[in-house]
N, C-alpha and C. Protein backbone atom coordinates (compact mmCIF):
# COMPACT_ATOMS: atom_id res chain seq x y z
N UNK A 1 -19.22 -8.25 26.58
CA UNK A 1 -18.35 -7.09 26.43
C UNK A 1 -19.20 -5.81 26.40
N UNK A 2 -18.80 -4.35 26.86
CA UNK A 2 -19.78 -3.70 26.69
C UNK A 2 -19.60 -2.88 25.83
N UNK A 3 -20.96 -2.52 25.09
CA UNK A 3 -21.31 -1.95 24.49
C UNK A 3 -20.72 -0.65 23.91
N UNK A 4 -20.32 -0.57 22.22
CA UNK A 4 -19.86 1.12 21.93
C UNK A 4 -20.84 1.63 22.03
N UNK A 5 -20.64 3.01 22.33
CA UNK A 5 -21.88 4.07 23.06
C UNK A 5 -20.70 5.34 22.42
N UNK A 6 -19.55 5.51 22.15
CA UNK A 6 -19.05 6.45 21.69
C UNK A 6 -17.71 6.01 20.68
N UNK A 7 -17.15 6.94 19.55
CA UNK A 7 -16.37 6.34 18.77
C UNK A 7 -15.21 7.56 18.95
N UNK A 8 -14.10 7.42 18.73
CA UNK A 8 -13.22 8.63 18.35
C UNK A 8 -12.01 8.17 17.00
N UNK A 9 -12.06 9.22 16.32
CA UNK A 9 -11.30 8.71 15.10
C UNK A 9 -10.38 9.26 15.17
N UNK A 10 -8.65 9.14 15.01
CA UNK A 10 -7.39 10.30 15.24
C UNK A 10 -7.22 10.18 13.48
N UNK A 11 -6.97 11.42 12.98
CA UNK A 11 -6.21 11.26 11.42
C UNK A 11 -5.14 10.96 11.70
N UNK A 12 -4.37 11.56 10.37
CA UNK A 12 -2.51 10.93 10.50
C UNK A 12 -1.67 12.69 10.43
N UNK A 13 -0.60 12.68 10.43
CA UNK A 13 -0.10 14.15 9.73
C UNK A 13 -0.39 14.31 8.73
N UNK A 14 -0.84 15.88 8.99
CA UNK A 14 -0.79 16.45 7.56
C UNK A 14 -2.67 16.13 6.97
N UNK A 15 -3.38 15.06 7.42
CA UNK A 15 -4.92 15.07 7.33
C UNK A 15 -5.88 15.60 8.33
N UNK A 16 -7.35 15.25 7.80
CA UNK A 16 -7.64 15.96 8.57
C UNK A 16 -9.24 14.96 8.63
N UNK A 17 -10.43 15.57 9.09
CA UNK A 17 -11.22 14.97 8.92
C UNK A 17 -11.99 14.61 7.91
N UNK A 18 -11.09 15.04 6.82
CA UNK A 18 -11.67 15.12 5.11
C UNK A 18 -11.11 13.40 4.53
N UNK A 19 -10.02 12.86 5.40
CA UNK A 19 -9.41 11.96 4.95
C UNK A 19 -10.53 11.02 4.21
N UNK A 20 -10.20 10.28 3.45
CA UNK A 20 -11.19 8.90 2.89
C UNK A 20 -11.90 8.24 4.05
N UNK A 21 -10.52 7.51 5.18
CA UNK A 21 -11.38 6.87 6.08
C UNK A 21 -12.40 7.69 6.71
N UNK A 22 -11.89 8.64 7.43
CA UNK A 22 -13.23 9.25 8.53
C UNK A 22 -13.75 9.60 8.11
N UNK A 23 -14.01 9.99 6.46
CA UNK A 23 -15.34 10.22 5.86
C UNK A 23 -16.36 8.77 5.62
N UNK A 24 -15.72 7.69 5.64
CA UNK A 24 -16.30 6.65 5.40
C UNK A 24 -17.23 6.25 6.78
N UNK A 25 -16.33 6.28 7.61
CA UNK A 25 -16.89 5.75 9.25
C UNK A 25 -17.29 6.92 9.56
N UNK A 26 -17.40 7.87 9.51
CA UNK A 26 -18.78 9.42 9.30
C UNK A 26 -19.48 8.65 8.60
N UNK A 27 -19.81 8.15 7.66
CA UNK A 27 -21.00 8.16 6.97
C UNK A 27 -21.74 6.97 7.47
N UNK A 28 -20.83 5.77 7.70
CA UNK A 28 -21.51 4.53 7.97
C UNK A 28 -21.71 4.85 9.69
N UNK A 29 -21.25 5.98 10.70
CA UNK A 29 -21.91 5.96 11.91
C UNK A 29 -23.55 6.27 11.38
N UNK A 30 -23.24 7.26 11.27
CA UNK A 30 -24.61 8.55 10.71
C UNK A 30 -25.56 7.59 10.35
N UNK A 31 -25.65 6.76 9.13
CA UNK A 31 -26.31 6.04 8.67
C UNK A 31 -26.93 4.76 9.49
N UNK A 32 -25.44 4.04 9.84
CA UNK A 32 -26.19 2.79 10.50
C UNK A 32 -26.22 2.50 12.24
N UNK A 33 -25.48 3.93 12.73
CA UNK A 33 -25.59 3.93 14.16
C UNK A 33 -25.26 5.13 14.56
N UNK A 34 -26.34 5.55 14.13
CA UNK A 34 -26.60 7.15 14.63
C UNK A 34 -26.65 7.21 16.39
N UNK A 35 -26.93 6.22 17.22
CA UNK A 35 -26.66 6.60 18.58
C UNK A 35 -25.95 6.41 18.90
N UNK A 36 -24.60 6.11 18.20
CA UNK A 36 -23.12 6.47 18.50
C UNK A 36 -22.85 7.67 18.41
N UNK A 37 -22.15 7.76 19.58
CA UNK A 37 -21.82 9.46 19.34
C UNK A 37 -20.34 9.42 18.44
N UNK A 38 -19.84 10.43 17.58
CA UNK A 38 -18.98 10.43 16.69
C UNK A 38 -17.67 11.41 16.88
N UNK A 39 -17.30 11.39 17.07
CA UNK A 39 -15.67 12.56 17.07
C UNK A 39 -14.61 12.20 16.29
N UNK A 40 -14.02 12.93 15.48
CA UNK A 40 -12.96 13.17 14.44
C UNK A 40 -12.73 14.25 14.80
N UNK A 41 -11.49 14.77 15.57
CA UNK A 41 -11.24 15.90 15.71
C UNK A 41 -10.34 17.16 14.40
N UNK A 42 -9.99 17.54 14.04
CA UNK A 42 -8.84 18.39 13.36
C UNK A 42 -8.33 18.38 14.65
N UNK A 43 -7.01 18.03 14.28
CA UNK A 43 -5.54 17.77 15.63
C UNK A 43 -5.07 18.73 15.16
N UNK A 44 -4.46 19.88 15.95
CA UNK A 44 -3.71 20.82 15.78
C UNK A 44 -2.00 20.23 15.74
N UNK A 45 -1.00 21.10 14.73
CA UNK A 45 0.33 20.32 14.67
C UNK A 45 1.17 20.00 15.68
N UNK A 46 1.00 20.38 17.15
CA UNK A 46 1.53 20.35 18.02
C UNK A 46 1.32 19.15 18.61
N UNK A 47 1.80 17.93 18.89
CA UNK A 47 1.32 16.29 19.47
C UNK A 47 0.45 16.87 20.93
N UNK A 48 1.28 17.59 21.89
CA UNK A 48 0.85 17.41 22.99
C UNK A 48 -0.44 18.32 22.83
N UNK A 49 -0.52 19.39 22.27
CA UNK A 49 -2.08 20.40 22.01
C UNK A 49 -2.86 19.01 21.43
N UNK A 50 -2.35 18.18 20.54
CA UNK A 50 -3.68 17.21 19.98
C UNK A 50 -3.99 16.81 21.07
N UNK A 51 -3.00 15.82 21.89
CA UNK A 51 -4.15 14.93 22.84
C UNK A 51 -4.00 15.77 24.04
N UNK A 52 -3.76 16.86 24.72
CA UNK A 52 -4.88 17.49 25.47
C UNK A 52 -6.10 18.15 24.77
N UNK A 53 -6.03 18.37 23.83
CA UNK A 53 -7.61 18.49 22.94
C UNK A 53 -8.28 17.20 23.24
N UNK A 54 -7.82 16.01 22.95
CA UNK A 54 -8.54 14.48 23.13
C UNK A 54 -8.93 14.14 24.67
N UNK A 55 -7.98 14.74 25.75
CA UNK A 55 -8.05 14.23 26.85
C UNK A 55 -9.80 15.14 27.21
N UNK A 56 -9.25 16.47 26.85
CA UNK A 56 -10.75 16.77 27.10
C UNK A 56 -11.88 16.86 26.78
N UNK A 57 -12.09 16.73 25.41
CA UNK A 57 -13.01 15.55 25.07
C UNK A 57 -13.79 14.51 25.14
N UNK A 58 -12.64 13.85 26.08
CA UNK A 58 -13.00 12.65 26.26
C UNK A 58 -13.38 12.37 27.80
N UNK A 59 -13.27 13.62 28.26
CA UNK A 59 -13.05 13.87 29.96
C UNK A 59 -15.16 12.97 30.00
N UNK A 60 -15.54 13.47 29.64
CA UNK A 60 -17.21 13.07 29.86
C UNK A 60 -17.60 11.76 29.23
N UNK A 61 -16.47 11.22 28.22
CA UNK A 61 -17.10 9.78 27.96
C UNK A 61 -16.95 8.49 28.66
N UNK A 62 -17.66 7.19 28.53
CA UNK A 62 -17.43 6.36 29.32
C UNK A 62 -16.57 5.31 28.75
N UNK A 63 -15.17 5.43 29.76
CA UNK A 63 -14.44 4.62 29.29
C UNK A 63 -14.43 3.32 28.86
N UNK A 64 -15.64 2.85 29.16
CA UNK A 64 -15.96 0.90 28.48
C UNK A 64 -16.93 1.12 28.01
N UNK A 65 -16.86 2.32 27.43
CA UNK A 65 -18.64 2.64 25.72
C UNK A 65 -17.15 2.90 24.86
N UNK A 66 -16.13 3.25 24.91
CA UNK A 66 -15.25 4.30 24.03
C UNK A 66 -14.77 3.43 23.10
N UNK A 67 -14.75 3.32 21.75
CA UNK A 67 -14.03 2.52 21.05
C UNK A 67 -12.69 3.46 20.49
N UNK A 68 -11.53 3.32 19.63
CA UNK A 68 -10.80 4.46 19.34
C UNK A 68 -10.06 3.57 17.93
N UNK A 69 -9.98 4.71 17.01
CA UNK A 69 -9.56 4.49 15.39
C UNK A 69 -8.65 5.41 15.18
N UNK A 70 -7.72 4.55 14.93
CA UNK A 70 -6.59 5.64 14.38
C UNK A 70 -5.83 5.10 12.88
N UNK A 71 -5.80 6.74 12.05
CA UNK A 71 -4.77 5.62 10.89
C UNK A 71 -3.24 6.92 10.90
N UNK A 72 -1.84 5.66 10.47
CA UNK A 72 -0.81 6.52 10.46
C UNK A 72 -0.07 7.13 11.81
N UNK A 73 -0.16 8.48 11.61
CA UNK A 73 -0.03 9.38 13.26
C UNK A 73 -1.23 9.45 14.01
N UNK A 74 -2.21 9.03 13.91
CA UNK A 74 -3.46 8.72 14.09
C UNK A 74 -3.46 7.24 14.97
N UNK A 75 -2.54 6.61 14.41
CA UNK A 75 -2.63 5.16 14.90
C UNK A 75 -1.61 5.58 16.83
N UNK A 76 -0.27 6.16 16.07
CA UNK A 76 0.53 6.42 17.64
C UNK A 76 -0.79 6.60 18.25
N UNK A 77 -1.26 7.98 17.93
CA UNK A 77 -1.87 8.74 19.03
C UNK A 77 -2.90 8.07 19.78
N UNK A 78 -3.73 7.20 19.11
CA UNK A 78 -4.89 6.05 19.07
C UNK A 78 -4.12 4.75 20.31
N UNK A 79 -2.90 4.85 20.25
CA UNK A 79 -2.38 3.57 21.00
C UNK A 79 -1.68 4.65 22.26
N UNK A 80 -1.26 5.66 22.61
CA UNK A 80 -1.72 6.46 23.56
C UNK A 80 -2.62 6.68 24.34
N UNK A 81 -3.72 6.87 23.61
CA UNK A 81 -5.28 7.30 23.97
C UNK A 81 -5.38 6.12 25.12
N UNK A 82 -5.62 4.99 23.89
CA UNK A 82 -6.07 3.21 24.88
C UNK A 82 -5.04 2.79 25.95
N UNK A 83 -4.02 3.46 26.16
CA UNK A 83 -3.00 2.98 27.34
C UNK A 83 -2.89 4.33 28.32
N UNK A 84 -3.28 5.43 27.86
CA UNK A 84 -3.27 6.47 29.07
C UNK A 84 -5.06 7.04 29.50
N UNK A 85 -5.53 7.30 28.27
CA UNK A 85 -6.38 7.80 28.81
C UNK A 85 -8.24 7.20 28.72
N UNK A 86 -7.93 5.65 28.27
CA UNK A 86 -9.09 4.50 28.80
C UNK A 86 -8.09 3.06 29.33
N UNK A 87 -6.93 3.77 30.16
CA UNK A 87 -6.44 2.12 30.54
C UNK A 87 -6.99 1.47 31.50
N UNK A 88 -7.32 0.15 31.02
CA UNK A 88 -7.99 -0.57 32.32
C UNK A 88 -9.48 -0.82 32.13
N UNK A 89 -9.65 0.23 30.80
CA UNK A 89 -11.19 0.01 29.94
C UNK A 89 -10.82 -1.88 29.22
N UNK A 90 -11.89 -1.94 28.24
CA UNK A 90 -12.07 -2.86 27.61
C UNK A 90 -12.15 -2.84 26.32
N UNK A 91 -12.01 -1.08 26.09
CA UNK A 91 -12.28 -0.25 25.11
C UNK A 91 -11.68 -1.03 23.89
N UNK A 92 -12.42 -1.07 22.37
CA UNK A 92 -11.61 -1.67 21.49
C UNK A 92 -11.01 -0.79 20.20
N UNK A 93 -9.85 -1.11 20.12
CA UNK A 93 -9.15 -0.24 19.14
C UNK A 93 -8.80 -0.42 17.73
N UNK A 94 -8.65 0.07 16.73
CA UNK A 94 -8.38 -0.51 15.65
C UNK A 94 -7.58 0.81 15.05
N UNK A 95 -6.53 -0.01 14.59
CA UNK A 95 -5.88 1.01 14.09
C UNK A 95 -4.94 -0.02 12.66
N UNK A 96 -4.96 1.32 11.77
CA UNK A 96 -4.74 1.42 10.27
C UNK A 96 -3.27 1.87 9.69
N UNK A 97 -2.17 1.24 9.31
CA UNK A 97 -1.10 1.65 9.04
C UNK A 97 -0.37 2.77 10.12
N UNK A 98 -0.57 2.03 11.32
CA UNK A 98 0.15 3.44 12.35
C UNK A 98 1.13 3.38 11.90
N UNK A 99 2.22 4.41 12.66
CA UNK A 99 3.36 4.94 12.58
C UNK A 99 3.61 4.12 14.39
N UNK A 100 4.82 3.80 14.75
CA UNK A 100 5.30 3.67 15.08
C UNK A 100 6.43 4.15 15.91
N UNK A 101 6.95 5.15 15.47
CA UNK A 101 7.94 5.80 16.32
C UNK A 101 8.03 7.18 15.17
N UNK A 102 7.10 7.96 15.37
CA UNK A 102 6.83 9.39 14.54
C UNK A 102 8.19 10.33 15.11
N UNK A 103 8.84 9.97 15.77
CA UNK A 103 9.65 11.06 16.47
C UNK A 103 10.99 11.15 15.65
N UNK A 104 11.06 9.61 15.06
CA UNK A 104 11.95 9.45 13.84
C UNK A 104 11.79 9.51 12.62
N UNK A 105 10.30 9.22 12.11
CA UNK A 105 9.89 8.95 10.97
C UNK A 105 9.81 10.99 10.48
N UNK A 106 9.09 11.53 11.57
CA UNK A 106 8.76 13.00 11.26
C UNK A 106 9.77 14.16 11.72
N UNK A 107 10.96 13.69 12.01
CA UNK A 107 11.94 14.57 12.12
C UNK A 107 12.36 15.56 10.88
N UNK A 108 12.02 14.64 9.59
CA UNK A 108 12.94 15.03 8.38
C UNK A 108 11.67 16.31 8.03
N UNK A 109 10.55 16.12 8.60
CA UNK A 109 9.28 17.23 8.21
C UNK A 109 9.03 18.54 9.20
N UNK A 110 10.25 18.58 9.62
CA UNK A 110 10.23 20.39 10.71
C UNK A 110 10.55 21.35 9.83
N UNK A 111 9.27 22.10 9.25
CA UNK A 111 9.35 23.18 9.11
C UNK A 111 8.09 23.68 8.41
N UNK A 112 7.94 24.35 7.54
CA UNK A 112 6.50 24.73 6.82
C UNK A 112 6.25 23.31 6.16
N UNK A 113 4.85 23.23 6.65
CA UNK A 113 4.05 21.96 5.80
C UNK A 113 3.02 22.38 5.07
N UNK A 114 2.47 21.94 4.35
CA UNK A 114 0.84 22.26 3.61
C UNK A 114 0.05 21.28 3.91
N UNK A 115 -1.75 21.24 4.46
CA UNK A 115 -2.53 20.29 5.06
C UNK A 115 -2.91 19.35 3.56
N UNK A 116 -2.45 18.13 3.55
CA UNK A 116 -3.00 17.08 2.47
C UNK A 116 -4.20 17.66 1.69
N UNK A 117 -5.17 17.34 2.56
CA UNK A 117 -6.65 17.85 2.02
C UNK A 117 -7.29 19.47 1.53
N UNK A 118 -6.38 20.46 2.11
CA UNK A 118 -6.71 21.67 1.70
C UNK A 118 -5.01 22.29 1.90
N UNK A 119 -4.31 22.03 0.41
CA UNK A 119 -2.72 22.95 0.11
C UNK A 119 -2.82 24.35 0.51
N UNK A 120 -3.56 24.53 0.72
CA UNK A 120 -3.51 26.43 1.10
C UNK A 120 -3.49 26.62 2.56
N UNK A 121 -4.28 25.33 3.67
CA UNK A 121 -3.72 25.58 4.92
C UNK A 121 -2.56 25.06 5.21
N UNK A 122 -1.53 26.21 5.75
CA UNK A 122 -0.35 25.82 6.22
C UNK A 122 -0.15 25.48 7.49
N UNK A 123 0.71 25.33 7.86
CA UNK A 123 1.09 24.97 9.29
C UNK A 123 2.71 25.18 9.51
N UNK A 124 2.99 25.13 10.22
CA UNK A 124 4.82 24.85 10.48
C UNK A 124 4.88 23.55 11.57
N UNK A 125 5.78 22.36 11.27
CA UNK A 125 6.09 21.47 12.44
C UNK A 125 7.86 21.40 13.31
N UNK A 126 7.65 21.99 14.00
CA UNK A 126 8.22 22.80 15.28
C UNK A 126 9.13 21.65 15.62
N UNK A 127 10.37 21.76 15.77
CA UNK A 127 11.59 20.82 16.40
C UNK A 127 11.22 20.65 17.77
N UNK A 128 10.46 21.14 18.60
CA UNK A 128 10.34 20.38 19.72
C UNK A 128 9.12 19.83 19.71
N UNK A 129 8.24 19.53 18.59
CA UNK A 129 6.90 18.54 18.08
C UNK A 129 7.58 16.72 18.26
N UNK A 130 8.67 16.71 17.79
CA UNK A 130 9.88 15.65 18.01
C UNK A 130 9.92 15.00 19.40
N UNK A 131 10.08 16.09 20.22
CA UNK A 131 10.25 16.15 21.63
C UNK A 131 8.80 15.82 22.41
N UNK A 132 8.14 16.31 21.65
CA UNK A 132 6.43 15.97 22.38
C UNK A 132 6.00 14.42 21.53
N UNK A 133 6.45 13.84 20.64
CA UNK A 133 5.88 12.97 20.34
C UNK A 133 6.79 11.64 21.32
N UNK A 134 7.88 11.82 21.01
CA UNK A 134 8.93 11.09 22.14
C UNK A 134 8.22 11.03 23.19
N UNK A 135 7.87 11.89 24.07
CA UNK A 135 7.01 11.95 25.29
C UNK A 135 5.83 10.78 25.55
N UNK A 136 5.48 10.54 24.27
CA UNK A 136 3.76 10.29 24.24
C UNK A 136 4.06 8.90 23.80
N UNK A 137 5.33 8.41 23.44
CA UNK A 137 5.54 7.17 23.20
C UNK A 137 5.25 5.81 24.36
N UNK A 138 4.21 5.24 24.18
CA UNK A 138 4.15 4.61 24.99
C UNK A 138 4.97 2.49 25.58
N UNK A 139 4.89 2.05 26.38
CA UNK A 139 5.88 0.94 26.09
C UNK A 139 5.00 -0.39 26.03
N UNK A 140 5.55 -1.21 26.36
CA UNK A 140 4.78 -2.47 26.11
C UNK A 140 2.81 -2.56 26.36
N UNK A 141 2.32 -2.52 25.40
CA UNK A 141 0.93 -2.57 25.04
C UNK A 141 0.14 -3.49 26.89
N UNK A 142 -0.94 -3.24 27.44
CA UNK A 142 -1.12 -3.40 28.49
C UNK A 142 -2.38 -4.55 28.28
N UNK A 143 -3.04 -4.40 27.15
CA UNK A 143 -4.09 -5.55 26.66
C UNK A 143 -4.19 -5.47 25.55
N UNK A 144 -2.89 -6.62 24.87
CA UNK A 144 -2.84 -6.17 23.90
C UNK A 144 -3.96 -7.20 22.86
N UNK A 145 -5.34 -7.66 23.48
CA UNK A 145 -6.35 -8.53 23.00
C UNK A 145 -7.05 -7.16 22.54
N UNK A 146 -6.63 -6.00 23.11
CA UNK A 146 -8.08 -4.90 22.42
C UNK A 146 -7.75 -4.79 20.93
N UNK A 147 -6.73 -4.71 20.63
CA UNK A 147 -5.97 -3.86 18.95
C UNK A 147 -6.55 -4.57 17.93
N UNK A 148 -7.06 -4.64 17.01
CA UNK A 148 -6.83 -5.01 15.98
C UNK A 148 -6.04 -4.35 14.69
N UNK A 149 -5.08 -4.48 14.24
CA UNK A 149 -4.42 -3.44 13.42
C UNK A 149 -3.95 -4.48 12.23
N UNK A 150 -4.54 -3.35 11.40
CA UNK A 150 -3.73 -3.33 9.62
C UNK A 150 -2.47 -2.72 9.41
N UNK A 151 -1.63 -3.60 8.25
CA UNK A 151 -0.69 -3.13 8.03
C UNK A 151 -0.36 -3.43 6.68
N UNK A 152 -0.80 -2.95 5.36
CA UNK A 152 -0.40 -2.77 4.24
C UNK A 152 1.18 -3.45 3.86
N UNK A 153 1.58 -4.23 3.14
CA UNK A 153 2.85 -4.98 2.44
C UNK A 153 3.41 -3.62 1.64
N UNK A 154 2.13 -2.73 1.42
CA UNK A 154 2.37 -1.69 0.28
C UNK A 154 2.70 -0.43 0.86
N UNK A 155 2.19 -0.29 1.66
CA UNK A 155 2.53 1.07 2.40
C UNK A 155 3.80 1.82 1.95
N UNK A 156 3.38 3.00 1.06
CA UNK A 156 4.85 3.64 0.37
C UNK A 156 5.42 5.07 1.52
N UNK A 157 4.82 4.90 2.61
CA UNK A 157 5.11 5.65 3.96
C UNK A 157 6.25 5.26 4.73
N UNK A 158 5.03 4.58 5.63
CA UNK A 158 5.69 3.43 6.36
C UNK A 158 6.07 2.10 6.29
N UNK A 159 6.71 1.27 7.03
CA UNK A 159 7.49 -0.09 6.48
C UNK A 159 6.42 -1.04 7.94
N UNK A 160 6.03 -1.30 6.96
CA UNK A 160 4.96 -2.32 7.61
C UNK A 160 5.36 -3.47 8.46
N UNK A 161 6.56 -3.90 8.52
CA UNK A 161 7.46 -4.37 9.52
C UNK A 161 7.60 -3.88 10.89
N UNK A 162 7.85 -2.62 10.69
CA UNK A 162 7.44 -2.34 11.99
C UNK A 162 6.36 -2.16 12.95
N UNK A 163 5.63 -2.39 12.21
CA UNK A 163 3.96 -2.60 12.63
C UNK A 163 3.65 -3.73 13.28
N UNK A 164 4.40 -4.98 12.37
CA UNK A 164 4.35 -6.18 12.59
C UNK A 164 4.92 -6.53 14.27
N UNK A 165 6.09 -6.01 13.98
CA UNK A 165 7.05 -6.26 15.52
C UNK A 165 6.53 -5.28 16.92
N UNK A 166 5.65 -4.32 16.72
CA UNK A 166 5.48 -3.66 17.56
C UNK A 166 4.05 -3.83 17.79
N UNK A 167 2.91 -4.68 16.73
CA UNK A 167 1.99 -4.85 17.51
C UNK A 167 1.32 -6.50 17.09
N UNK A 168 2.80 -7.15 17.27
CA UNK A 168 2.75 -8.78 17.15
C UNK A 168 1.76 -9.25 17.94
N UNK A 169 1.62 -9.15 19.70
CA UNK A 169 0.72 -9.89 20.15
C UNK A 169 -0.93 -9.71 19.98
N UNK A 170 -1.12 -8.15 19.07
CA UNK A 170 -2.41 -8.14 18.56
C UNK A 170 -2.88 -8.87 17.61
N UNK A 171 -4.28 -8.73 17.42
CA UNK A 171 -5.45 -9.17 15.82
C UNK A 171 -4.59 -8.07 14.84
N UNK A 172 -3.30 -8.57 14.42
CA UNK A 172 -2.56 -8.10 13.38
C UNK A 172 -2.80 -9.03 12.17
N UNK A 173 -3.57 -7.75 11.36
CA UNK A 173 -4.08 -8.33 9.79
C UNK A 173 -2.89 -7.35 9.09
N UNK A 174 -2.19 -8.67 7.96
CA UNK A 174 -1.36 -8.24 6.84
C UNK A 174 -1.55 -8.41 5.90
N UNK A 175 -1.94 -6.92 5.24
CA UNK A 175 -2.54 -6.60 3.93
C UNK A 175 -1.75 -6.88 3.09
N UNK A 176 -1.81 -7.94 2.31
CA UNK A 176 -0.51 -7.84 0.57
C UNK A 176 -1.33 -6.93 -0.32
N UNK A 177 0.62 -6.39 -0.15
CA UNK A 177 -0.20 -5.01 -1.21
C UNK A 177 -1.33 -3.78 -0.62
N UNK A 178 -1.87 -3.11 -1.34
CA UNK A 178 -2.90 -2.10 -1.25
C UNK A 178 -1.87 -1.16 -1.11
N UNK A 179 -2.19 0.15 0.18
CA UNK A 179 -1.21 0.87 0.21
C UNK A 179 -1.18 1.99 1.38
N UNK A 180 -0.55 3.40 1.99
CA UNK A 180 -0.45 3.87 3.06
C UNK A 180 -2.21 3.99 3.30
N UNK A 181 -2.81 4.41 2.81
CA UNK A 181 -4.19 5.15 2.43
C UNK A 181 -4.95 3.56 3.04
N UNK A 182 -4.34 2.64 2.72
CA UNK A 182 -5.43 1.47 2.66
C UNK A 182 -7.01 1.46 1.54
N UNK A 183 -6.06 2.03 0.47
CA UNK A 183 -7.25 2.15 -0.40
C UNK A 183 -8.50 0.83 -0.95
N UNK A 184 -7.75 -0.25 -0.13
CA UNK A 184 -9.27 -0.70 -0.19
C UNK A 184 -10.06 -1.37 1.07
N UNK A 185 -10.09 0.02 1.25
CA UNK A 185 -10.61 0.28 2.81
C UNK A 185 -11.82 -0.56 3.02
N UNK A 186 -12.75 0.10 2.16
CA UNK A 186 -14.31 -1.42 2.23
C UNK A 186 -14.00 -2.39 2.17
N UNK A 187 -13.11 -3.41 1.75
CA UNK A 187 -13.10 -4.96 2.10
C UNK A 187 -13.07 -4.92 3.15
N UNK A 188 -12.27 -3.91 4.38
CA UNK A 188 -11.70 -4.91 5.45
C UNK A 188 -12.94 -3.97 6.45
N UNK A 189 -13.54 -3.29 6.06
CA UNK A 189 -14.85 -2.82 6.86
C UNK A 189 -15.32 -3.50 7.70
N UNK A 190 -15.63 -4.39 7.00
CA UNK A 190 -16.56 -5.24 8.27
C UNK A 190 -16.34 -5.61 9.45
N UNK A 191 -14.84 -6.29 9.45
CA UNK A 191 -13.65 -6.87 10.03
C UNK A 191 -13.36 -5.73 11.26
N UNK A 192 -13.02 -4.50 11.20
CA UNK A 192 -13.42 -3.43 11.64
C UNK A 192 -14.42 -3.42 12.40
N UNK A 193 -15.78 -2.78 11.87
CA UNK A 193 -16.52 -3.17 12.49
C UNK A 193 -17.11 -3.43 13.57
N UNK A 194 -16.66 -5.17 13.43
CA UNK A 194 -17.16 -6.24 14.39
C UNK A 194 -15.87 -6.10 15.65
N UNK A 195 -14.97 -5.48 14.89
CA UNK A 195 -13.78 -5.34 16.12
C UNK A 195 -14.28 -4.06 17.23
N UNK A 196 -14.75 -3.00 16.61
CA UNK A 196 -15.10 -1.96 17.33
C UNK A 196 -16.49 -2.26 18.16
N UNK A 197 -17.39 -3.35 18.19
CA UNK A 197 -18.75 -4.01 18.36
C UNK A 197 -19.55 -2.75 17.98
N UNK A 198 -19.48 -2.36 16.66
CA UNK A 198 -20.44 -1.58 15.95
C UNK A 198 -21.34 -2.23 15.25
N UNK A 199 -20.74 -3.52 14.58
CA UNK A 199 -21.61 -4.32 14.14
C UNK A 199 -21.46 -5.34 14.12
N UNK A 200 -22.31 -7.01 13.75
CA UNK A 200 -22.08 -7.94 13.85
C UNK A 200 -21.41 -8.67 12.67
N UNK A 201 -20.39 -9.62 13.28
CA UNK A 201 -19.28 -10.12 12.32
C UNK A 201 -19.93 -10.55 10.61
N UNK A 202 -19.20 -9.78 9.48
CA UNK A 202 -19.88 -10.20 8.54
C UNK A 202 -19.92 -11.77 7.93
């Protein structure tokens, strides 16, 4: 299989690159595979401004080095990414309590928001943000051997059921218990990992 040579991390709404995880996989690139190249972007609130920010980005990387991490709205956007813009790669994905169909889940959140990690940056999320995430929804998974995805029993967000049914034919691990955050993110590290071929299976 070839080789990661580059990583990209999507947050969820409302985070940013301050989140727990991408500070974690920031630290463990840096540390234990510094010739990975690293990206966590800040996604602007607009879906389609995020991933044309990602598309170009990503315009110079090589699509079978690219691995892609997403947690939450992070996860949609992450299962976008691997079906539009590395399809046909080998690229491996892992994604963390996605969301599922954000176009329903984030309807009830159009209007002034405050950013999780810093309450003083605001934002507003725009009724046709709805309309751009609908867009970006993608349909039946195209390999679906790349995914590996978590899905929390606990998740006080999202309903982890739907995780289940929408990314059944993947390496779907079901977390009892823990919670949206996946606060115990280091156990399943490794597992991770070895899914992204960052490192070898623990």
């Amino acid at each position: 299989m070839p080789a990661t040579t580059h990583l990209l991390y999507l947050h969820g709404f409302r985070s940013s690159p301050s989140s727990m995880k991408a500070q974690k996989m920031a630290s463990w690139v840096a540390t234990h595979r510094p010739d990975v190249t690293w990206w966590c972007p800040q996604l602007p609130p607009s879906p389609a401004e995020a991933m044309a920010l990602v598309a170009q980005g990503l315009a110079d990387w090589p699509a079978e080095g690219t691995a892609v991490m997403g947690s939450s709205l992070g996860g949609f956007y992450a299962t976008w990414v691997a079906e539009s813009l590395v399809a046909g790669a080998q690229s491996p994905v892992v994604l963390v309590n996605p969301s599922t169909d954000p176009a329903s889940s984030l309807a009830q959140y159009i209007g002034e928001q405050t950013a999780w990690h810093n309450p003083e940056d605001r934002f507003f999320f725009r009724a046709e943000f709805v309309d751009e995430l609908r867009a970006l929804t993608c349909g039946p998974l195209t390999q679906p051997q790349r995914y590996q995805v978590w899905a929390a029993t606990g998740d006080e967000v999202l309903d982890w059921r739907t995780m289940q049914a929408r990314y059944a034919s993947c390496d779907l691990r079901v977390v009892q218990g823990s919670d949206h955050a996946l606060s115990d993110f280091d156990t399943h590290l490794p597992d991770m990992l070895a899914h992204l071929r960052l490192a070898p299976p623990a």
